[in-house]
PDB file of N, CA and C in Angstrom:
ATOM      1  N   UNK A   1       0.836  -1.181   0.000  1.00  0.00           N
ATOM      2  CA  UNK A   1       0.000   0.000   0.000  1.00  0.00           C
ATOM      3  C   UNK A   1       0.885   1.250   0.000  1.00  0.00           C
ATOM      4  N   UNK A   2       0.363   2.194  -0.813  1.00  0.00           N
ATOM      5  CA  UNK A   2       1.267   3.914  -1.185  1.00  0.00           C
ATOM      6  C   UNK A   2       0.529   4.466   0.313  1.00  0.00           C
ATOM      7  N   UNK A   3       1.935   4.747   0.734  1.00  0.00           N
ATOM      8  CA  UNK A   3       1.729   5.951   1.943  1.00  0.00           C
ATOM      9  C   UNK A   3       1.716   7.401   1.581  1.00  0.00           C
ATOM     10  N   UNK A   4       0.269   8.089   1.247  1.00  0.00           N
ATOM     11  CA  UNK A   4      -0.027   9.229   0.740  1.00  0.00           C
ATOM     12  C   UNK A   4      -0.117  10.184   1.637  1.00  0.00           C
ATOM     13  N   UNK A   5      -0.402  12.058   1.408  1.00  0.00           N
ATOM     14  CA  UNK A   5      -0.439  12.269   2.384  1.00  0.00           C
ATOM     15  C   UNK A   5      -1.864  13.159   1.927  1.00  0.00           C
ATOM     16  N   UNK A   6      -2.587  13.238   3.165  1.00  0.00           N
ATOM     17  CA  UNK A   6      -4.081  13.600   2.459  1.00  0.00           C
ATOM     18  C   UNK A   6      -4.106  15.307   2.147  1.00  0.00           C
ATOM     19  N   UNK A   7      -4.408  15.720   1.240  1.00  0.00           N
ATOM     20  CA  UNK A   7      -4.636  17.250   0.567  1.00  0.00           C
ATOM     21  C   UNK A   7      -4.724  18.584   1.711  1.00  0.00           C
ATOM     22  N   UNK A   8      -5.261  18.001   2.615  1.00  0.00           N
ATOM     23  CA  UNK A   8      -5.353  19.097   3.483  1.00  0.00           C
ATOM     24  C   UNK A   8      -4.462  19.195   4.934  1.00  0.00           C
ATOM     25  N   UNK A   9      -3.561  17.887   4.516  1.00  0.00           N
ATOM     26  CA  UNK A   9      -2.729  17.584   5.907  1.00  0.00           C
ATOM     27  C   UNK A   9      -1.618  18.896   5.832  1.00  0.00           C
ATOM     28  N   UNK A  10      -1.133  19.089   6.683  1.00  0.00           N
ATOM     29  CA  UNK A  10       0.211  20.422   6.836  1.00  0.00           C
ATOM     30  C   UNK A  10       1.362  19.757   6.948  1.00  0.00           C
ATOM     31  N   UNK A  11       2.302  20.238   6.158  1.00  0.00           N
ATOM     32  CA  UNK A  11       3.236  19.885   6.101  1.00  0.00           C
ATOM     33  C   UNK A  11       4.687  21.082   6.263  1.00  0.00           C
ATOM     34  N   UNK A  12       5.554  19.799   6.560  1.00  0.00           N
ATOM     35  CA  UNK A  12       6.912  21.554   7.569  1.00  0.00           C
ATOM     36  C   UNK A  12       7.706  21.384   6.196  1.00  0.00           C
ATOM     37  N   UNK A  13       8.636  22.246   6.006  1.00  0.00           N
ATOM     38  CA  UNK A  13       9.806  22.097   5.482  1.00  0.00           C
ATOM     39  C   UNK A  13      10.542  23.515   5.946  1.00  0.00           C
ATOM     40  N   UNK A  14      12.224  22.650   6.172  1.00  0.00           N
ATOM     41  CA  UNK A  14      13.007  23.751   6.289  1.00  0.00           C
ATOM     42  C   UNK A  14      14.092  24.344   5.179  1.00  0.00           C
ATOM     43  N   UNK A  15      14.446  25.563   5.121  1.00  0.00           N
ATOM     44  CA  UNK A  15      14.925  25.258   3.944  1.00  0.00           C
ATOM     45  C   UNK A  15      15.825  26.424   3.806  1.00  0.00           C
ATOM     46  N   UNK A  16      17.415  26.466   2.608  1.00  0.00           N
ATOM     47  CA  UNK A  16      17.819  27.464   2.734  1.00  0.00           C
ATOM     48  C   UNK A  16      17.935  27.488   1.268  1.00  0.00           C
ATOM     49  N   UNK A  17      17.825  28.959   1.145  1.00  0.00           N
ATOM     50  CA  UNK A  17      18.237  29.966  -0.336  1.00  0.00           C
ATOM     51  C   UNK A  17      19.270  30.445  -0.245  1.00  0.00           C
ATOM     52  N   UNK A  18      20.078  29.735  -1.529  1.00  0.00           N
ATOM     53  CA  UNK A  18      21.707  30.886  -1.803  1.00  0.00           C
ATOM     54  C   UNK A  18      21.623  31.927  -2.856  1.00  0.00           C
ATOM     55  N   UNK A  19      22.235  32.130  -3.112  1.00  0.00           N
ATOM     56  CA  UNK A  19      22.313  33.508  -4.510  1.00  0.00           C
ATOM     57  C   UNK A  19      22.601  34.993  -3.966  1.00  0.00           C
ATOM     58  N   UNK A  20      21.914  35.910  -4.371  1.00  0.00           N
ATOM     59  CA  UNK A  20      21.501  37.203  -3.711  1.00  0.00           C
ATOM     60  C   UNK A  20      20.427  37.029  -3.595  1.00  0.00           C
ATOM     61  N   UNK A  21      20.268  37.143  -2.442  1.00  0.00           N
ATOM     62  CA  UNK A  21      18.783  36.873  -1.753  1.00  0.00           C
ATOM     63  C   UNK A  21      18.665  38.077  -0.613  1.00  0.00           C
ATOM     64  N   UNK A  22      20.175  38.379   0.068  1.00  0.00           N
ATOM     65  CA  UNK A  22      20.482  39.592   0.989  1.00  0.00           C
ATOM     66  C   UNK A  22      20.385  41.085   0.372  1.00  0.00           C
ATOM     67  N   UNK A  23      19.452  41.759   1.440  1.00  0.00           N
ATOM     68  CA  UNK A  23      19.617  43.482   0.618  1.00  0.00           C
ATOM     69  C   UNK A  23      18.743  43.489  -0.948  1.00  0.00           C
ATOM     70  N   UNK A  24      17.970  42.786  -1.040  1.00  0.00           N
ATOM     71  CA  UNK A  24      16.844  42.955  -2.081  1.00  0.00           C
ATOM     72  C   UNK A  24      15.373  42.591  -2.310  1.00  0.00           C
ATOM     73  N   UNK A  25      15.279  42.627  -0.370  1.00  0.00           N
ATOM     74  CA  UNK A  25      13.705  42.498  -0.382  1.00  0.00           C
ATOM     75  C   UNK A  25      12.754  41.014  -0.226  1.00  0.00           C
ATOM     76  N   UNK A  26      14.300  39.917  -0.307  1.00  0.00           N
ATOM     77  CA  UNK A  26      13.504  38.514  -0.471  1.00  0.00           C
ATOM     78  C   UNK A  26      12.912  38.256   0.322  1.00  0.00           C
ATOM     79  N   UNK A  27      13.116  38.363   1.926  1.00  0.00           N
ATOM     80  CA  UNK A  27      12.511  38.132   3.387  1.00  0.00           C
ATOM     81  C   UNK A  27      11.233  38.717   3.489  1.00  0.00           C
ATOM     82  N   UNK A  28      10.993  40.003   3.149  1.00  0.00           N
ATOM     83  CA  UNK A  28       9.329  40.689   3.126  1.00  0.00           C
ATOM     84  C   UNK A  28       8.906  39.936   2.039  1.00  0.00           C
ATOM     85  N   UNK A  29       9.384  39.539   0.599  1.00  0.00           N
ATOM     86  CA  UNK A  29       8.445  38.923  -0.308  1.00  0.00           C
ATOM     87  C   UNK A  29       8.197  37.887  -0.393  1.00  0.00           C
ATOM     88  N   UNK A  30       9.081  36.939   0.700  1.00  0.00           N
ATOM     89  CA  UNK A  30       8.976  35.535   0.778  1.00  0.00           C
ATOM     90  C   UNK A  30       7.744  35.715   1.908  1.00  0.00           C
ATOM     91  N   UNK A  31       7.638  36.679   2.558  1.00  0.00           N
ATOM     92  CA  UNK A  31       6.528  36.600   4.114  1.00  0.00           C
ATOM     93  C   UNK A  31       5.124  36.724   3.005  1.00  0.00           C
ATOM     94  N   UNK A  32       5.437  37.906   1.989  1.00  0.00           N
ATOM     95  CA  UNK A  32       4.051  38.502   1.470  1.00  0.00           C
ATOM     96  C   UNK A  32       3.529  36.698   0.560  1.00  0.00           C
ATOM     97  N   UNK A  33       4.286  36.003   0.108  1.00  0.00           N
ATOM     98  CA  UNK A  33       4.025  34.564  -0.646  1.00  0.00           C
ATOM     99  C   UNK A  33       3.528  33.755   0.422  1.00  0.00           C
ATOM    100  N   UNK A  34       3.924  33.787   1.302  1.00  0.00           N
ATOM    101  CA  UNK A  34       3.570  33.274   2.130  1.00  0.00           C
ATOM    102  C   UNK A  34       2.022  33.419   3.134  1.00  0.00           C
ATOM    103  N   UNK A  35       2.014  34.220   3.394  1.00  0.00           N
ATOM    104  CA  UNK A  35       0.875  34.808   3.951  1.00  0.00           C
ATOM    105  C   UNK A  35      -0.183  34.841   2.756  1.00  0.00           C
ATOM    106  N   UNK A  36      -0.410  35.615   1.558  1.00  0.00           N
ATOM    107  CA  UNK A  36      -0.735  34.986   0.574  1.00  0.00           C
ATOM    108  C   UNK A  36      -1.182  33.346   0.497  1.00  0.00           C
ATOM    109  N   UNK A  37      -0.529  32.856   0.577  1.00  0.00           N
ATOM    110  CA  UNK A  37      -0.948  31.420   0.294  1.00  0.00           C
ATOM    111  C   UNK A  37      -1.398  30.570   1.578  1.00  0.00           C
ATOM    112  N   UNK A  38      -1.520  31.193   2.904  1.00  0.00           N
ATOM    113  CA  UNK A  38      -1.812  30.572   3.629  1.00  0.00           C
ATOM    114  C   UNK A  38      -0.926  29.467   4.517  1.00  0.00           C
ATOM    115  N   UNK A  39       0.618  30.125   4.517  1.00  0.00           N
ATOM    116  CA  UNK A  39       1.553  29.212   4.893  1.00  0.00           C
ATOM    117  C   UNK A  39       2.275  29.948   5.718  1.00  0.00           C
ATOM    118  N   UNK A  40       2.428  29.310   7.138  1.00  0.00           N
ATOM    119  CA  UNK A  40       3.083  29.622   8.498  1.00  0.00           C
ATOM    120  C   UNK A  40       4.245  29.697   8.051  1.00  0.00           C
ATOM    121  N   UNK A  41       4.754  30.263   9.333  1.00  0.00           N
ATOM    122  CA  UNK A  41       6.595  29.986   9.809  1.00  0.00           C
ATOM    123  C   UNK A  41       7.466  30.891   9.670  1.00  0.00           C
ATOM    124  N   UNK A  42       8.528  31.269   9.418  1.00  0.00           N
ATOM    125  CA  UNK A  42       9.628  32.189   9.970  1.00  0.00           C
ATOM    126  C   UNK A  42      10.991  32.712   8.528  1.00  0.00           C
ATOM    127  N   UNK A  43      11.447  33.423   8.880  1.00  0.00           N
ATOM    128  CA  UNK A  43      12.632  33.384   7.725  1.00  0.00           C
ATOM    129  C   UNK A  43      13.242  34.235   8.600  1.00  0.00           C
ATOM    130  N   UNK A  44      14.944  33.691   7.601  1.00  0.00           N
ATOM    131  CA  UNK A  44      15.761  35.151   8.419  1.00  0.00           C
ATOM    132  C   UNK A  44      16.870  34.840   7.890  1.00  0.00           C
ATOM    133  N   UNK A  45      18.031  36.237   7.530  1.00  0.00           N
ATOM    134  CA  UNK A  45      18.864  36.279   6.732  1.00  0.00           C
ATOM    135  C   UNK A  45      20.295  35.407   7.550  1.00  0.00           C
ATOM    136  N   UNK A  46      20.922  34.750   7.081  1.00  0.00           N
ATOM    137  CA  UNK A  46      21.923  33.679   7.977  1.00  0.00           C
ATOM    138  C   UNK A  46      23.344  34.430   7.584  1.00  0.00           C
ATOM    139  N   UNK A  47      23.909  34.388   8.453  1.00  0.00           N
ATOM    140  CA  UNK A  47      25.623  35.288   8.219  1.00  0.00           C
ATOM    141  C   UNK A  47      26.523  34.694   7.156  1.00  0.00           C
ATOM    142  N   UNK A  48      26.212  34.041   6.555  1.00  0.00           N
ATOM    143  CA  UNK A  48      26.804  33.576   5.092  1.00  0.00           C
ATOM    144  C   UNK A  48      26.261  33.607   4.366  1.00  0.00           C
ATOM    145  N   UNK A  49      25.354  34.803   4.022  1.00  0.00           N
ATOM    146  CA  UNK A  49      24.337  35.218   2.889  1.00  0.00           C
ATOM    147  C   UNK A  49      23.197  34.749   2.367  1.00  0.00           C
ATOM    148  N   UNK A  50      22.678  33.367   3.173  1.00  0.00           N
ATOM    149  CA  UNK A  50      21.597  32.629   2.558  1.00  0.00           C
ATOM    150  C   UNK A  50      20.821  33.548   3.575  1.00  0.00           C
ATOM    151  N   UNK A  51      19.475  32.796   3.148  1.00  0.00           N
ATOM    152  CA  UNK A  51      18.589  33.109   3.739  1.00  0.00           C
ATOM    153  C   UNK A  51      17.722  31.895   4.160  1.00  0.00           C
ATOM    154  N   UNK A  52      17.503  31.605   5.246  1.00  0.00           N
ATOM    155  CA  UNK A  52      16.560  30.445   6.022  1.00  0.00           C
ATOM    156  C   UNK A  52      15.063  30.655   6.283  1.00  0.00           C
ATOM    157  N   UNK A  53      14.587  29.529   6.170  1.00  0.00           N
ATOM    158  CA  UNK A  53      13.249  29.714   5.830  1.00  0.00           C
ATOM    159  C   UNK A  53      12.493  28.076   6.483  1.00  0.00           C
ATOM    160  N   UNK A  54      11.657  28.241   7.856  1.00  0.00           N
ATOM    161  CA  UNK A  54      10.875  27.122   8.108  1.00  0.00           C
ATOM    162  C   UNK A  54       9.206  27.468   7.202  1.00  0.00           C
ATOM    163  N   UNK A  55       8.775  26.652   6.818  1.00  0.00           N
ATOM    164  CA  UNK A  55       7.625  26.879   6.033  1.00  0.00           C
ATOM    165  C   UNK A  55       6.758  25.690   6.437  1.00  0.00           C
ATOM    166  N   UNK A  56       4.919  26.218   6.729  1.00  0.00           N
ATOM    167  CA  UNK A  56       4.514  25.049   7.802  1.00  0.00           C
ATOM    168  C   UNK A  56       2.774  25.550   6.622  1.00  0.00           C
ATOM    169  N   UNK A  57       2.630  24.069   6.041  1.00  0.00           N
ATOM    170  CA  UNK A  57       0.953  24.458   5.438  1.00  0.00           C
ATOM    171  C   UNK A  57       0.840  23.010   4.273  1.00  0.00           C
ATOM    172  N   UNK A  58      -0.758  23.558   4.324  1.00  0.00           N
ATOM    173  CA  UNK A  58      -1.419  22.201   3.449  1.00  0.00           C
ATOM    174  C   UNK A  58      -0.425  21.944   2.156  1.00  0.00           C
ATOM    175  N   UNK A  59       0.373  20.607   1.215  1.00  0.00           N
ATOM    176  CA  UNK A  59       1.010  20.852   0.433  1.00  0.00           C
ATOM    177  C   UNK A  59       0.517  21.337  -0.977  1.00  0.00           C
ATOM    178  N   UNK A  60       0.069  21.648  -1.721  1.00  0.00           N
ATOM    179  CA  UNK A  60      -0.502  22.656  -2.680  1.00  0.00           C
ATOM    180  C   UNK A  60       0.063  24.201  -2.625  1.00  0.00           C
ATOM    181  N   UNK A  61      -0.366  24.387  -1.319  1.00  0.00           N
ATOM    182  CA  UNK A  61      -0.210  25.701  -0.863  1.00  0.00           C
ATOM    183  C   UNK A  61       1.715  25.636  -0.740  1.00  0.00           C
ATOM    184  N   UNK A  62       2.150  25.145   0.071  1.00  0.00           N
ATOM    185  CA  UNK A  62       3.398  24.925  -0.095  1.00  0.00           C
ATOM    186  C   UNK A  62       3.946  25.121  -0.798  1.00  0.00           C
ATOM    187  N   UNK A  63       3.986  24.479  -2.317  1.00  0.00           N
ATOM    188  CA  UNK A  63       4.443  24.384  -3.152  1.00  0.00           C
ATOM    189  C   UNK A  63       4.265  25.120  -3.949  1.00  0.00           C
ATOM    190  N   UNK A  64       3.028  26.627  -3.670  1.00  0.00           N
ATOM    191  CA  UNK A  64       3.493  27.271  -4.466  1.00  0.00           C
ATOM    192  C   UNK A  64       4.716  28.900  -3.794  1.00  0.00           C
ATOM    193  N   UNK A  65       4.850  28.096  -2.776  1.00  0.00           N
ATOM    194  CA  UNK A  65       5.809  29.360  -2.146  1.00  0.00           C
ATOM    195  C   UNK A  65       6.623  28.444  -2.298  1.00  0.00           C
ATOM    196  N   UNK A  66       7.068  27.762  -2.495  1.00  0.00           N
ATOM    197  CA  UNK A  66       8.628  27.286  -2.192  1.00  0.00           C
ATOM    198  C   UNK A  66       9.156  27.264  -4.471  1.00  0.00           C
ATOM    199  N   UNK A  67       8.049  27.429  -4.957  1.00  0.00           N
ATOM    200  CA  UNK A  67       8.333  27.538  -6.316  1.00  0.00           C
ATOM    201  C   UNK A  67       9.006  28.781  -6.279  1.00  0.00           C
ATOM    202  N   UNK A  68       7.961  29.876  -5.607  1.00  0.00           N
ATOM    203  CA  UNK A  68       8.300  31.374  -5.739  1.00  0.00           C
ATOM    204  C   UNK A  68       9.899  31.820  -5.117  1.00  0.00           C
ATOM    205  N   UNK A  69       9.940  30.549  -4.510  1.00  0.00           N
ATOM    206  CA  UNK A  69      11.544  31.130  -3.892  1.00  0.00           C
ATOM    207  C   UNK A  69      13.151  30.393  -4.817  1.00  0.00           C
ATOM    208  N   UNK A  70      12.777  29.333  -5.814  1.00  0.00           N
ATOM    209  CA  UNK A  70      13.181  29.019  -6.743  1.00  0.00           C
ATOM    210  C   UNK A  70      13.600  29.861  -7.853  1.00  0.00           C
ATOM    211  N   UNK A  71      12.678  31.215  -7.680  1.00  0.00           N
ATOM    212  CA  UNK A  71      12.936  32.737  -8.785  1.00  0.00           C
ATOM    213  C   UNK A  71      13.291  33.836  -7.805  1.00  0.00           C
ATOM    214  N   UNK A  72      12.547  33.757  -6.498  1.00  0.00           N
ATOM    215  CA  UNK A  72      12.718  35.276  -5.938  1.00  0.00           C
ATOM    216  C   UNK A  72      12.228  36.368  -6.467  1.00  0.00           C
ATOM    217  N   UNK A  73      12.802  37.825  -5.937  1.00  0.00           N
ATOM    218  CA  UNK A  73      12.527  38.591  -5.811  1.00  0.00           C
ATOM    219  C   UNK A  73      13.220  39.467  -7.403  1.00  0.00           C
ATOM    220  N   UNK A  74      12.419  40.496  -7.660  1.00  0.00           N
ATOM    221  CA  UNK A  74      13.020  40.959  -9.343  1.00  0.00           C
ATOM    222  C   UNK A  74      14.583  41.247  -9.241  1.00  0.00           C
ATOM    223  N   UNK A  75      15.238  41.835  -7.791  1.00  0.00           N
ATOM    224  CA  UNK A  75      16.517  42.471  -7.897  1.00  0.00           C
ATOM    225  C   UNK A  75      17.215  41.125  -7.166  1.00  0.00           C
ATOM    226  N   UNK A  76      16.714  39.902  -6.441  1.00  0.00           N
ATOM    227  CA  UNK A  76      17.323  38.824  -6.748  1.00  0.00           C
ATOM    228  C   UNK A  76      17.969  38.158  -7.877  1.00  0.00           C
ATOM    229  N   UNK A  77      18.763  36.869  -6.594  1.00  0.00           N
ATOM    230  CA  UNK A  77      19.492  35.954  -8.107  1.00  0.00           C
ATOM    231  C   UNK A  77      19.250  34.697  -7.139  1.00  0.00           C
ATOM    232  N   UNK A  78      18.164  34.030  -7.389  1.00  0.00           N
ATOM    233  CA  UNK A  78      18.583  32.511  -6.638  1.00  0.00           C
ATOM    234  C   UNK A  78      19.330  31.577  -7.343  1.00  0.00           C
ATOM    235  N   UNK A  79      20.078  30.982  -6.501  1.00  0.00           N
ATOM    236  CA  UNK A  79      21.114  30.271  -7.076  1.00  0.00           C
ATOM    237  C   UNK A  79      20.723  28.753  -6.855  1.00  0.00           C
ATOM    238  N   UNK A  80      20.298  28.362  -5.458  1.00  0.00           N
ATOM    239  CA  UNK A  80      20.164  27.118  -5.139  1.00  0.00           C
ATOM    240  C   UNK A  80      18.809  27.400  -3.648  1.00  0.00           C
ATOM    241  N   UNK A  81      17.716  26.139  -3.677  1.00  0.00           N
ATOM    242  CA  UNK A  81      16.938  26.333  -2.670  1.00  0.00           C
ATOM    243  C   UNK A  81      17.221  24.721  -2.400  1.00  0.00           C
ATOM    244  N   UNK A  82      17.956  24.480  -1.468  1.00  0.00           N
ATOM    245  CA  UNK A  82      18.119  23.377  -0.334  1.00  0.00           C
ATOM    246  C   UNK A  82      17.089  23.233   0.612  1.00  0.00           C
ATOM    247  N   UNK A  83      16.514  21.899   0.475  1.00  0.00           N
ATOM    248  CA  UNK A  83      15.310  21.585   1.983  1.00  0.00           C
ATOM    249  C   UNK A  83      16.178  20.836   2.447  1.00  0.00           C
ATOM    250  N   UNK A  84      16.511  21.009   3.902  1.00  0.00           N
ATOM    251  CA  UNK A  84      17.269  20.205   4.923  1.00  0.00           C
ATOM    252  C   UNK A  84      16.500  19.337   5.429  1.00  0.00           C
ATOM    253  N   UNK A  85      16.366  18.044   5.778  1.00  0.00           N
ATOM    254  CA  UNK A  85      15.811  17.301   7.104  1.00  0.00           C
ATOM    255  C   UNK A  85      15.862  17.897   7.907  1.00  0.00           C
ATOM    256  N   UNK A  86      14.511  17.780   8.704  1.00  0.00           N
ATOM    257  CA  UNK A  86      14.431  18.463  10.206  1.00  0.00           C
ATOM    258  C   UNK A  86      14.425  17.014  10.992  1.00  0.00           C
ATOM    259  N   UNK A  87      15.396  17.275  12.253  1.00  0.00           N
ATOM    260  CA  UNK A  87      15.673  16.606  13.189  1.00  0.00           C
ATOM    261  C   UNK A  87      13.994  16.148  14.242  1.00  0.00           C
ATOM    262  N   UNK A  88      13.594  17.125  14.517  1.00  0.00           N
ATOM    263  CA  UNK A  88      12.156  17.227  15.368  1.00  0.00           C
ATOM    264  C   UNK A  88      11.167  17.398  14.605  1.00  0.00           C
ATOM    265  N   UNK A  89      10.659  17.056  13.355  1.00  0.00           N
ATOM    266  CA  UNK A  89       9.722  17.911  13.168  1.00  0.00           C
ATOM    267  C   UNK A  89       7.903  18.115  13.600  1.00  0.00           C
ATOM    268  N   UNK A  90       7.967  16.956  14.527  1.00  0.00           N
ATOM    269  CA  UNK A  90       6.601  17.065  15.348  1.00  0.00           C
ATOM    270  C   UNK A  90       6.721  18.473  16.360  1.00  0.00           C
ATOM    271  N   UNK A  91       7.842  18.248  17.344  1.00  0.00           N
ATOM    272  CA  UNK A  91       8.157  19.433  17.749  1.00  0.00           C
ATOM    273  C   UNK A  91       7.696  20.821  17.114  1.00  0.00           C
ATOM    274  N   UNK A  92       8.376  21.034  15.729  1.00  0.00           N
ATOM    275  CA  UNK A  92       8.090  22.371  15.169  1.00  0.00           C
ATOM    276  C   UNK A  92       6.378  22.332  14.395  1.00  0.00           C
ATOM    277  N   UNK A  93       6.265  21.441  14.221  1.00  0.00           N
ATOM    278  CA  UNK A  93       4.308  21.264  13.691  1.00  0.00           C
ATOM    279  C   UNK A  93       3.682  21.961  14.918  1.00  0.00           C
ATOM    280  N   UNK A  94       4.377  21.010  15.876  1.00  0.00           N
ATOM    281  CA  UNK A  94       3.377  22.123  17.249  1.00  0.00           C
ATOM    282  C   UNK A  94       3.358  23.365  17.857  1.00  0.00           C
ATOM    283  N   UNK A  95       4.720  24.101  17.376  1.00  0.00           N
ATOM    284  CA  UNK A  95       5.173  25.309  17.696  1.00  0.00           C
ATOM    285  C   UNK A  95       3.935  26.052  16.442  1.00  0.00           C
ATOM    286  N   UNK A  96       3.887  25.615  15.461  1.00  0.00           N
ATOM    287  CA  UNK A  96       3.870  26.325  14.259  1.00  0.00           C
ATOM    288  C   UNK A  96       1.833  26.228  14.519  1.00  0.00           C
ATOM    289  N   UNK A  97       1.486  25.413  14.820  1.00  0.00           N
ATOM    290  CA  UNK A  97      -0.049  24.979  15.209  1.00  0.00           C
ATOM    291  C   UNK A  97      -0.587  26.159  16.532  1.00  0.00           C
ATOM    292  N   UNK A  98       0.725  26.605  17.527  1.00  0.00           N
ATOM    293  CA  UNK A  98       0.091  27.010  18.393  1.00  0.00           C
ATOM    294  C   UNK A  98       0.406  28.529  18.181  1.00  0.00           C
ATOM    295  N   UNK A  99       1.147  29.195  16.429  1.00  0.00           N
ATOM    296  CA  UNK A  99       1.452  30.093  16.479  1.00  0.00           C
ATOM    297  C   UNK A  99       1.522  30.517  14.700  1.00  0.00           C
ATOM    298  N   UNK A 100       0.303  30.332  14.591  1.00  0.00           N
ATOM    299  CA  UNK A 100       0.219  30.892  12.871  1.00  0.00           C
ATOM    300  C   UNK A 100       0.234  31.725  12.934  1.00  0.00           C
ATOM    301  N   UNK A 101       1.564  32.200  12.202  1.00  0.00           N
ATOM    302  CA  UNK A 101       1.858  33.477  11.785  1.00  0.00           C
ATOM    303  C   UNK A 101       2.995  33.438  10.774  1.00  0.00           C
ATOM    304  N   UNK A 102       3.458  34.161  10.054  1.00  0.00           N
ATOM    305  CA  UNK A 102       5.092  34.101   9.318  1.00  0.00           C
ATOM    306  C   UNK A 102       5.745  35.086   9.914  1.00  0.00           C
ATOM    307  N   UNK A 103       6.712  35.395  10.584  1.00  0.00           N
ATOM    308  CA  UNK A 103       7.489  36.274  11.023  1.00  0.00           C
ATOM    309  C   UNK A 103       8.739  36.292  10.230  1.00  0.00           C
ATOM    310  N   UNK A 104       9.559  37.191  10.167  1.00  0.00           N
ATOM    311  CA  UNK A 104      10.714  37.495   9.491  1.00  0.00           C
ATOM    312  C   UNK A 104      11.268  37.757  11.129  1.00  0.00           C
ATOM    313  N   UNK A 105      12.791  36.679  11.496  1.00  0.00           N
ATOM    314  CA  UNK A 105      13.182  36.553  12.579  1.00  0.00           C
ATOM    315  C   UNK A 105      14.597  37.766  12.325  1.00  0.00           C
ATOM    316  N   UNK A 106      15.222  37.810  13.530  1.00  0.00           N
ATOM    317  CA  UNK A 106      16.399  38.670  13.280  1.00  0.00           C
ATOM    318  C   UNK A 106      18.142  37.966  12.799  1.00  0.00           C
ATOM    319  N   UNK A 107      18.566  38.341  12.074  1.00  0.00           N
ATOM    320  CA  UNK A 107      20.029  37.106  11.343  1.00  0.00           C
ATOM    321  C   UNK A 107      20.120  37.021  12.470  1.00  0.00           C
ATOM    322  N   UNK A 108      20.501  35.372  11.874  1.00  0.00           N
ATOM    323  CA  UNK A 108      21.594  34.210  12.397  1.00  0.00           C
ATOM    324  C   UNK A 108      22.926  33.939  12.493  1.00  0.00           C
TER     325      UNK A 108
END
């Protein structure tokens, strides 16, 4: 039997963007895609120029913000969008369940 996951279930991913992504607006336009589409969680610019990004929502919705971060922002350049394994991720489902919102956090 295919282990599916049902249309409206939420799903986490964490994830980082390289390129120029710093100093051109990606963090407010990744929040505005986000919020837009109905998808939790956090971003924030990391001291080696990426930018990090937990992203928490039904997958449809997901997928179309994590497309949008595949192009970015007009005075962007994405280079590469890496999803890492998350170590906990029941942990962060429940953080993210007891706190819908997208925040733009302060660098890492």
């Amino acid at each position: 039997m295919m282990n599916t996951i049902h249309p409206n279930s939420k799903i986490v991913r964490h994830i980082f963007i390289s390129g120029l992504v710093q100093g051109v607006g990606f963090r407010y336009n990744l929040k505005y895609q986000a919020v837009t589409h109905q998808v939790t969680g956090w971003c924030r610019n990391r001291q080696d120029g990426r930018v990090e990004a937990i992203l928490y929502g039904i997958p449809d919705n997901l997928e179309l913000v994590l497309d949008w971060c595949h192009s970015g922002p007009t005075d962007g350049r994405v280079d590469q969008v890496f999803i890492q394994p998350l170590e906990n991720p029941a942990e962060i489902i429940k953080i993210m369940d007891e706190n819908p919102s997208f925040e733009i956090k302060p660098t890492h």
